[in-house]
C-alpha atoms as a PDB file:
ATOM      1  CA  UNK A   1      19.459 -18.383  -3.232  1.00  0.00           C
ATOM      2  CA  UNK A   2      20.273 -14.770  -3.414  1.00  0.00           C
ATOM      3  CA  UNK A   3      19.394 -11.564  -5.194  1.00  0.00           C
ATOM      4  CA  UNK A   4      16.407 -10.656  -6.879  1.00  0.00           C
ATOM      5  CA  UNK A   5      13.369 -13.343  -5.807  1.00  0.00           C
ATOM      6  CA  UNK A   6      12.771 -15.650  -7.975  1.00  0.00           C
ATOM      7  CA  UNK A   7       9.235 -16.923  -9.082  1.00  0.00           C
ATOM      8  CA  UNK A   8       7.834 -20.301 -10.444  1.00  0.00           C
ATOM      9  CA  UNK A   9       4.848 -19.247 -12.105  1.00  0.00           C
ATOM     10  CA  UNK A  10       2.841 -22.376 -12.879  1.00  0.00           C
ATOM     11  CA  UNK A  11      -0.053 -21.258 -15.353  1.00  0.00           C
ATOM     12  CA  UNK A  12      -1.341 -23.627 -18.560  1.00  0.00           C
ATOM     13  CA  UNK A  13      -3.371 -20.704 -20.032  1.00  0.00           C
ATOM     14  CA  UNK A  14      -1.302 -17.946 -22.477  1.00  0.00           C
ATOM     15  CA  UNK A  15      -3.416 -14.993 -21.796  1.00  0.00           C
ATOM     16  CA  UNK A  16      -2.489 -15.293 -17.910  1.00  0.00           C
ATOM     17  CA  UNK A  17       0.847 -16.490 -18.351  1.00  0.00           C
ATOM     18  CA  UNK A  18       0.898 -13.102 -20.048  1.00  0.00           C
ATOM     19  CA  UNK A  19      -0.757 -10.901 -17.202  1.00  0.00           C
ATOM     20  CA  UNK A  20       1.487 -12.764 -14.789  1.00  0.00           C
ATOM     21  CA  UNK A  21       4.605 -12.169 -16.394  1.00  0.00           C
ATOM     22  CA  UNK A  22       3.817  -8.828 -17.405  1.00  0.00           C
ATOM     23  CA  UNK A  23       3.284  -8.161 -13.710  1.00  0.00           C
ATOM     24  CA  UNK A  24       6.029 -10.045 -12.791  1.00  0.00           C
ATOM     25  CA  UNK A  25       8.160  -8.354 -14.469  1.00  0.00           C
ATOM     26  CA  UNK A  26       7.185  -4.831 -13.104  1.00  0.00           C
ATOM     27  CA  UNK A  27       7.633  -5.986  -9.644  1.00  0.00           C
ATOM     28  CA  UNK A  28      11.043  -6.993 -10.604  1.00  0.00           C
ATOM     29  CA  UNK A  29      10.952 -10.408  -9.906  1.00  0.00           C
ATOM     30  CA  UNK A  30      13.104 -12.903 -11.611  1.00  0.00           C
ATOM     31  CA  UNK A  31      10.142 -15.637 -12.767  1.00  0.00           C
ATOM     32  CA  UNK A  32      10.461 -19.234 -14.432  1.00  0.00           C
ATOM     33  CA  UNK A  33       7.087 -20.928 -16.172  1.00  0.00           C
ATOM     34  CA  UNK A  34       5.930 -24.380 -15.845  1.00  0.00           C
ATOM     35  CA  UNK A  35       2.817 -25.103 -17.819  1.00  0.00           C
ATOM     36  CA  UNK A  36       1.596 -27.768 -15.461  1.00  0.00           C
ATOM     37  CA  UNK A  37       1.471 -28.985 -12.121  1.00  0.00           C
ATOM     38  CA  UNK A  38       4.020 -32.152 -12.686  1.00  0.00           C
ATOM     39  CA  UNK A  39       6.662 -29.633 -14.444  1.00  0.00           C
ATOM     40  CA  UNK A  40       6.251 -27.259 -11.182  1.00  0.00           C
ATOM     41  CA  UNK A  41       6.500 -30.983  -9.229  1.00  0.00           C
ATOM     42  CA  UNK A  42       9.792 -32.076 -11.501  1.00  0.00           C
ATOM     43  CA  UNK A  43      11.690 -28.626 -10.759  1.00  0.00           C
ATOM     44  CA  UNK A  44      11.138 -28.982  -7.022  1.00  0.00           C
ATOM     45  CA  UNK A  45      12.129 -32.412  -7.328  1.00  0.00           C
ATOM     46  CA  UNK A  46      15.128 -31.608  -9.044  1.00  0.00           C
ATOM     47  CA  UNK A  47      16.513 -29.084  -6.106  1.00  0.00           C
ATOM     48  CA  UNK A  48      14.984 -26.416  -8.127  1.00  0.00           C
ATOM     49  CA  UNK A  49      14.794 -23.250  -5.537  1.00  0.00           C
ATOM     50  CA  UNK A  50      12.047 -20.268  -5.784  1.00  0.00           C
ATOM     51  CA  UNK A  51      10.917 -17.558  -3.054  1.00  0.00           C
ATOM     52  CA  UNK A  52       7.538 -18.318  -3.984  1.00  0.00           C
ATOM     53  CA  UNK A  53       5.354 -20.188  -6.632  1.00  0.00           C
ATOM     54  CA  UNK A  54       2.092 -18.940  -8.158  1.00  0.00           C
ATOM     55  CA  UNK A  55       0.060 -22.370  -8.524  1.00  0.00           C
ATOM     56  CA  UNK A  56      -3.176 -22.579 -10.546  1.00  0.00           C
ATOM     57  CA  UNK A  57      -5.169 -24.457  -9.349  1.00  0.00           C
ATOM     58  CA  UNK A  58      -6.959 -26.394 -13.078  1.00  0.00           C
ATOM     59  CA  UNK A  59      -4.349 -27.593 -15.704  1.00  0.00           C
ATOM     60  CA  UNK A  60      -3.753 -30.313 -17.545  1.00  0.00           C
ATOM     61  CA  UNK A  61      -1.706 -33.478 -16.527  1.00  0.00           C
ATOM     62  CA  UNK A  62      -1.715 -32.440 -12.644  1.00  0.00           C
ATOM     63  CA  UNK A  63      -3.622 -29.838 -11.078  1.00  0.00           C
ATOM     64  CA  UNK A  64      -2.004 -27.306  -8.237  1.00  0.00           C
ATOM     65  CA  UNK A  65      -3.642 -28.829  -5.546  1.00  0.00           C
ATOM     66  CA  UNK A  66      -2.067 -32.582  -6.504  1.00  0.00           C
ATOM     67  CA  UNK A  67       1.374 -30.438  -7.110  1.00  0.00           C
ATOM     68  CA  UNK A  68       1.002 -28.942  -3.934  1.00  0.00           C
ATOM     69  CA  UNK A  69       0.096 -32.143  -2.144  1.00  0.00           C
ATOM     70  CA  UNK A  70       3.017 -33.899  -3.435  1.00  0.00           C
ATOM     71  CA  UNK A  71       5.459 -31.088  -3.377  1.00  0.00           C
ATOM     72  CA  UNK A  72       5.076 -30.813   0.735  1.00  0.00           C
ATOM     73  CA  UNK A  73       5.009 -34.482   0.752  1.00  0.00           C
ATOM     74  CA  UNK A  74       8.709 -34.265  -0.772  1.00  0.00           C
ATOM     75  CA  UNK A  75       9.480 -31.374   1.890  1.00  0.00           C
ATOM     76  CA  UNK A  76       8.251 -33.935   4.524  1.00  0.00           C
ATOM     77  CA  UNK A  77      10.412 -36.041   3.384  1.00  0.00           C
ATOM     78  CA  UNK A  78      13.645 -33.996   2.967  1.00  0.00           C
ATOM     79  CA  UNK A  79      12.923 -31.871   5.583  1.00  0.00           C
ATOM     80  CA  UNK A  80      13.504 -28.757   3.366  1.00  0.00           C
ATOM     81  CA  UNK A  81      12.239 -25.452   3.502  1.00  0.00           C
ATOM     82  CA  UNK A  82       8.699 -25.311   2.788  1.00  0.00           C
ATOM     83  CA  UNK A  83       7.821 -23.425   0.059  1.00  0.00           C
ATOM     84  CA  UNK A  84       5.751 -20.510  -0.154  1.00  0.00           C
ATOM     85  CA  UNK A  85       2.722 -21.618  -3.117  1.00  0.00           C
ATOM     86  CA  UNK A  86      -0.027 -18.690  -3.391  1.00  0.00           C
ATOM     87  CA  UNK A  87      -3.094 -20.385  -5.331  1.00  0.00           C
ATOM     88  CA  UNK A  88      -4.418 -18.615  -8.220  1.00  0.00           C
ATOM     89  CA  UNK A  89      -7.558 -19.731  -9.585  1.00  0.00           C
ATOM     90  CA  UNK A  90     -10.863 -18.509 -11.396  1.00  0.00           C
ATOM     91  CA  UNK A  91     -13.338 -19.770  -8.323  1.00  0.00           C
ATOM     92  CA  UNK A  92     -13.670 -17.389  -5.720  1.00  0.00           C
ATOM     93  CA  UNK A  93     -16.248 -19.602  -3.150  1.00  0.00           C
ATOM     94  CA  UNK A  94     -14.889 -20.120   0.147  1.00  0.00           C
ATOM     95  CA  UNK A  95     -15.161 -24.229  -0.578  1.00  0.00           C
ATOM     96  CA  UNK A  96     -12.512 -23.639  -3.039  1.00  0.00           C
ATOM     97  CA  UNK A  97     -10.537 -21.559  -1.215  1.00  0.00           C
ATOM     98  CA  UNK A  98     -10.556 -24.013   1.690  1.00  0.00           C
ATOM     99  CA  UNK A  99      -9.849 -27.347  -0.554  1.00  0.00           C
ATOM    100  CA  UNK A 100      -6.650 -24.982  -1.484  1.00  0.00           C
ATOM    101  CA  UNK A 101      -5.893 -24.885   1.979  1.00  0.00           C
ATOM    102  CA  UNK A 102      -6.295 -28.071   2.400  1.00  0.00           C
ATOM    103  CA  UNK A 103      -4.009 -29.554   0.282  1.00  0.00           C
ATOM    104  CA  UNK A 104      -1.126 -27.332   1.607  1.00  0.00           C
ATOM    105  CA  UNK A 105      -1.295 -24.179   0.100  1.00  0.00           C
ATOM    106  CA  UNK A 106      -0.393 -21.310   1.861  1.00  0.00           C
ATOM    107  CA  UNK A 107      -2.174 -18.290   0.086  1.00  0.00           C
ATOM    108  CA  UNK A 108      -5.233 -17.365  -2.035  1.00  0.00           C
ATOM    109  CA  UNK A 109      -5.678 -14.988  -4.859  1.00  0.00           C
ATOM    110  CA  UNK A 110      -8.518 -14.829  -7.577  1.00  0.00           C
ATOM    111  CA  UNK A 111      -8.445 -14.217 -11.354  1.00  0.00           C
ATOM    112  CA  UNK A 112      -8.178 -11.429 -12.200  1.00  0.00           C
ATOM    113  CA  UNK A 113      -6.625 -10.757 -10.202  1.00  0.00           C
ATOM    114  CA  UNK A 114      -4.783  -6.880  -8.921  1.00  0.00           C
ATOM    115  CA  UNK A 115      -2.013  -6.200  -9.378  1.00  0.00           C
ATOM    116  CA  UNK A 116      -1.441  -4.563  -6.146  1.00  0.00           C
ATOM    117  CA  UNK A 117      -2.420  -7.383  -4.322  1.00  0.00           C
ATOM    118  CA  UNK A 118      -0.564 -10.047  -6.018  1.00  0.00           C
ATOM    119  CA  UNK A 119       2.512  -7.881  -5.189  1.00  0.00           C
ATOM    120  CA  UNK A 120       1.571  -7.734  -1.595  1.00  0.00           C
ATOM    121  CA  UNK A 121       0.607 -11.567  -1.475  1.00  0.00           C
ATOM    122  CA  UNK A 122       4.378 -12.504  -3.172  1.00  0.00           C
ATOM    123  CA  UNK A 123       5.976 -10.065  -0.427  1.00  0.00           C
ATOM    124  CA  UNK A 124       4.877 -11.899   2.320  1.00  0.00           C
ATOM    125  CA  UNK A 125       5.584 -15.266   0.402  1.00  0.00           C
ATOM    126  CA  UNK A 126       8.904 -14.359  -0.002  1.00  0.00           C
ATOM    127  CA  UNK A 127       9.507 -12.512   3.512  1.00  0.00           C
ATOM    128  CA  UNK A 128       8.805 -15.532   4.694  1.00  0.00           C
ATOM    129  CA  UNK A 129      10.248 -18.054   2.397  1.00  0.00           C
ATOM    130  CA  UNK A 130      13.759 -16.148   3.115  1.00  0.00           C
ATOM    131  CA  UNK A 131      13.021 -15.374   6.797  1.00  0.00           C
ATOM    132  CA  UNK A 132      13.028 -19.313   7.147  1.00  0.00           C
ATOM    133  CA  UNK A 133      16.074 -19.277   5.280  1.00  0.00           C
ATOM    134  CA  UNK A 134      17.788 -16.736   7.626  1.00  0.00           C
ATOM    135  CA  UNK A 135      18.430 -14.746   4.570  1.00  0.00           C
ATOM    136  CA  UNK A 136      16.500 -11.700   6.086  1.00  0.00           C
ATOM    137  CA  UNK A 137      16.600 -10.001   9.698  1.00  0.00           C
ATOM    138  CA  UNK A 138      13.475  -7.896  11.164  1.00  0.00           C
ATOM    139  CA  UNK A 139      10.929  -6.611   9.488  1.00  0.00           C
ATOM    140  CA  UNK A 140      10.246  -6.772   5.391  1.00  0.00           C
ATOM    141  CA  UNK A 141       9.032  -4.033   3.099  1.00  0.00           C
ATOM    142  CA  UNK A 142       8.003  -4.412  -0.826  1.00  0.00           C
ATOM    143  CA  UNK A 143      10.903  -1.956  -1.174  1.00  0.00           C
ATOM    144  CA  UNK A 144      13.560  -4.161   0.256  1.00  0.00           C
ATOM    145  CA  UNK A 145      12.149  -7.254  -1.304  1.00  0.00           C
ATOM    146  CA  UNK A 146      12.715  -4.569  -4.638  1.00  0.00           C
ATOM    147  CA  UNK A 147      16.047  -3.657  -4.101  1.00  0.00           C
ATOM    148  CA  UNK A 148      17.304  -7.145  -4.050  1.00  0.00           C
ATOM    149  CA  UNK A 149      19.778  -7.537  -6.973  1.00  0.00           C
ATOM    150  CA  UNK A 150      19.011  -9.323 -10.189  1.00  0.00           C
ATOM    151  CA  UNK A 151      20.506 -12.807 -11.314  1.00  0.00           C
ATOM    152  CA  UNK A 152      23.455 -12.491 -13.707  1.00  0.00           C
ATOM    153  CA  UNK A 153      22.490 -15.264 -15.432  1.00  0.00           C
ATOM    154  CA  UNK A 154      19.277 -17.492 -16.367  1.00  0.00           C
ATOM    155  CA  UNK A 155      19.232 -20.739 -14.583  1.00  0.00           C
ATOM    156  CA  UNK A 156      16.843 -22.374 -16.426  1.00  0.00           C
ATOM    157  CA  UNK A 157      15.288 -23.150 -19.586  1.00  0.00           C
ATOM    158  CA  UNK A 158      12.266 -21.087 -19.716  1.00  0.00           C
ATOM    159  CA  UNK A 159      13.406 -18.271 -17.452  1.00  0.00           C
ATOM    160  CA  UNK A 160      12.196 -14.879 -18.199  1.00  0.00           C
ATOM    161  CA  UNK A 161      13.877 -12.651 -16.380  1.00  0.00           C
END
C-alpha cells in the first residue's frame, strides 16, 4: 500500500462520521467508512489494507471491541501485519479505556475529541503500521506522513477521498 495513508473510519453516528471526515480530510488522509464493526471485520477479511482504523467502540450489529477481537484473531491466524485500531469512544474512565486495551486495541482517544491530537494519534498509527511494513526508514514526522502522495483512484465503494 503506497501513497497517501489510508483510513477505515468505523463510526455508526452521522454527526461524527462528519467531524471525522471533515478532519480527515484536512490531514490529507485518504479515508473509507464502515458503519459497523462487522463491515470494518468484512473489509479486513476481504484483504482490505488501511494504515490505521478509527474504531468506535458502541454500534450496532458488532461493537469495536468484538471487531477488534476478531480482527487480531484473523491476523493470528494469517500472520499479517497487525493493524493499527485507535478506539474512539464517548467514555473517558480508565475501566473503559482498559477493556479497549484489552480486547486488542492499540490506542485511545475520547469524543470530542481534538483535532490536534487525533492527528498526532493517526501519525504514530501509521508510522508504525508502515514501519512494520518496511515502507518507512528512521524517524517519522506528521509532515512526511503529509507529503505522501494521494491515490489516483478510489478503491472502494464508500471511499471519500
Amino acid at each position: 500500500m503506497a501513497g497517501a495513508p489510508r483510513i477505515l473510519l468505523v463510526e455508526d453516528l452521522p454527526a461524527n462520521v462528519l467531524i471525522a471526515q471533515h478532519f480527515l480530510e484536512e490531514f490529507g488522509f485518504a479515508h473509507d467508512l464502515a458503519t459497523n464493526g462487522q463491515q470494518a471485520l468484512d473489509r479486513i477479511l476481504a484483504g482490505e489494507e488501511f494504515d490505521a482504523i478509527l474504531m468506535d467502540v458502541q454500534m450496532p450489529v458488532m461493537d469495536g471491541r468484538e471487531a477488534t477481537r476478531r480482527i487480531r484473531a484473523f491476523e493470528r491466524e494469517t500472520g499479517g501485519t497487525a493493524n493499527q485500531i485507535i478506539a474512539i469512544t464517548a467514555h473517558a474512565m480508565a475501566k473503559d479505556r482498559e477493556e479497549c486495551f484489552e480486547a486488542g486495541m492499540d490506542d485511545y482517544i475520547t469524543k470530542p475529541f481534538d483535532g490536534r491530537v487525533l492527528e498526532q494519534k493517526l501519525v504514530r498509527a501509521i508510522a508504525i503500521r508502515r514501519k512494520s511494513e518496511n515502507r518507512f526508514l528512521g524517524d517519522v514526522s506528521v509532515s512526511d506522513i503529509h507529503t505522501q502522495q494521494a491515490p489516483t483512484s478510489d478503491s472502494a465503494v464508500g471511499s471519500t477521498n
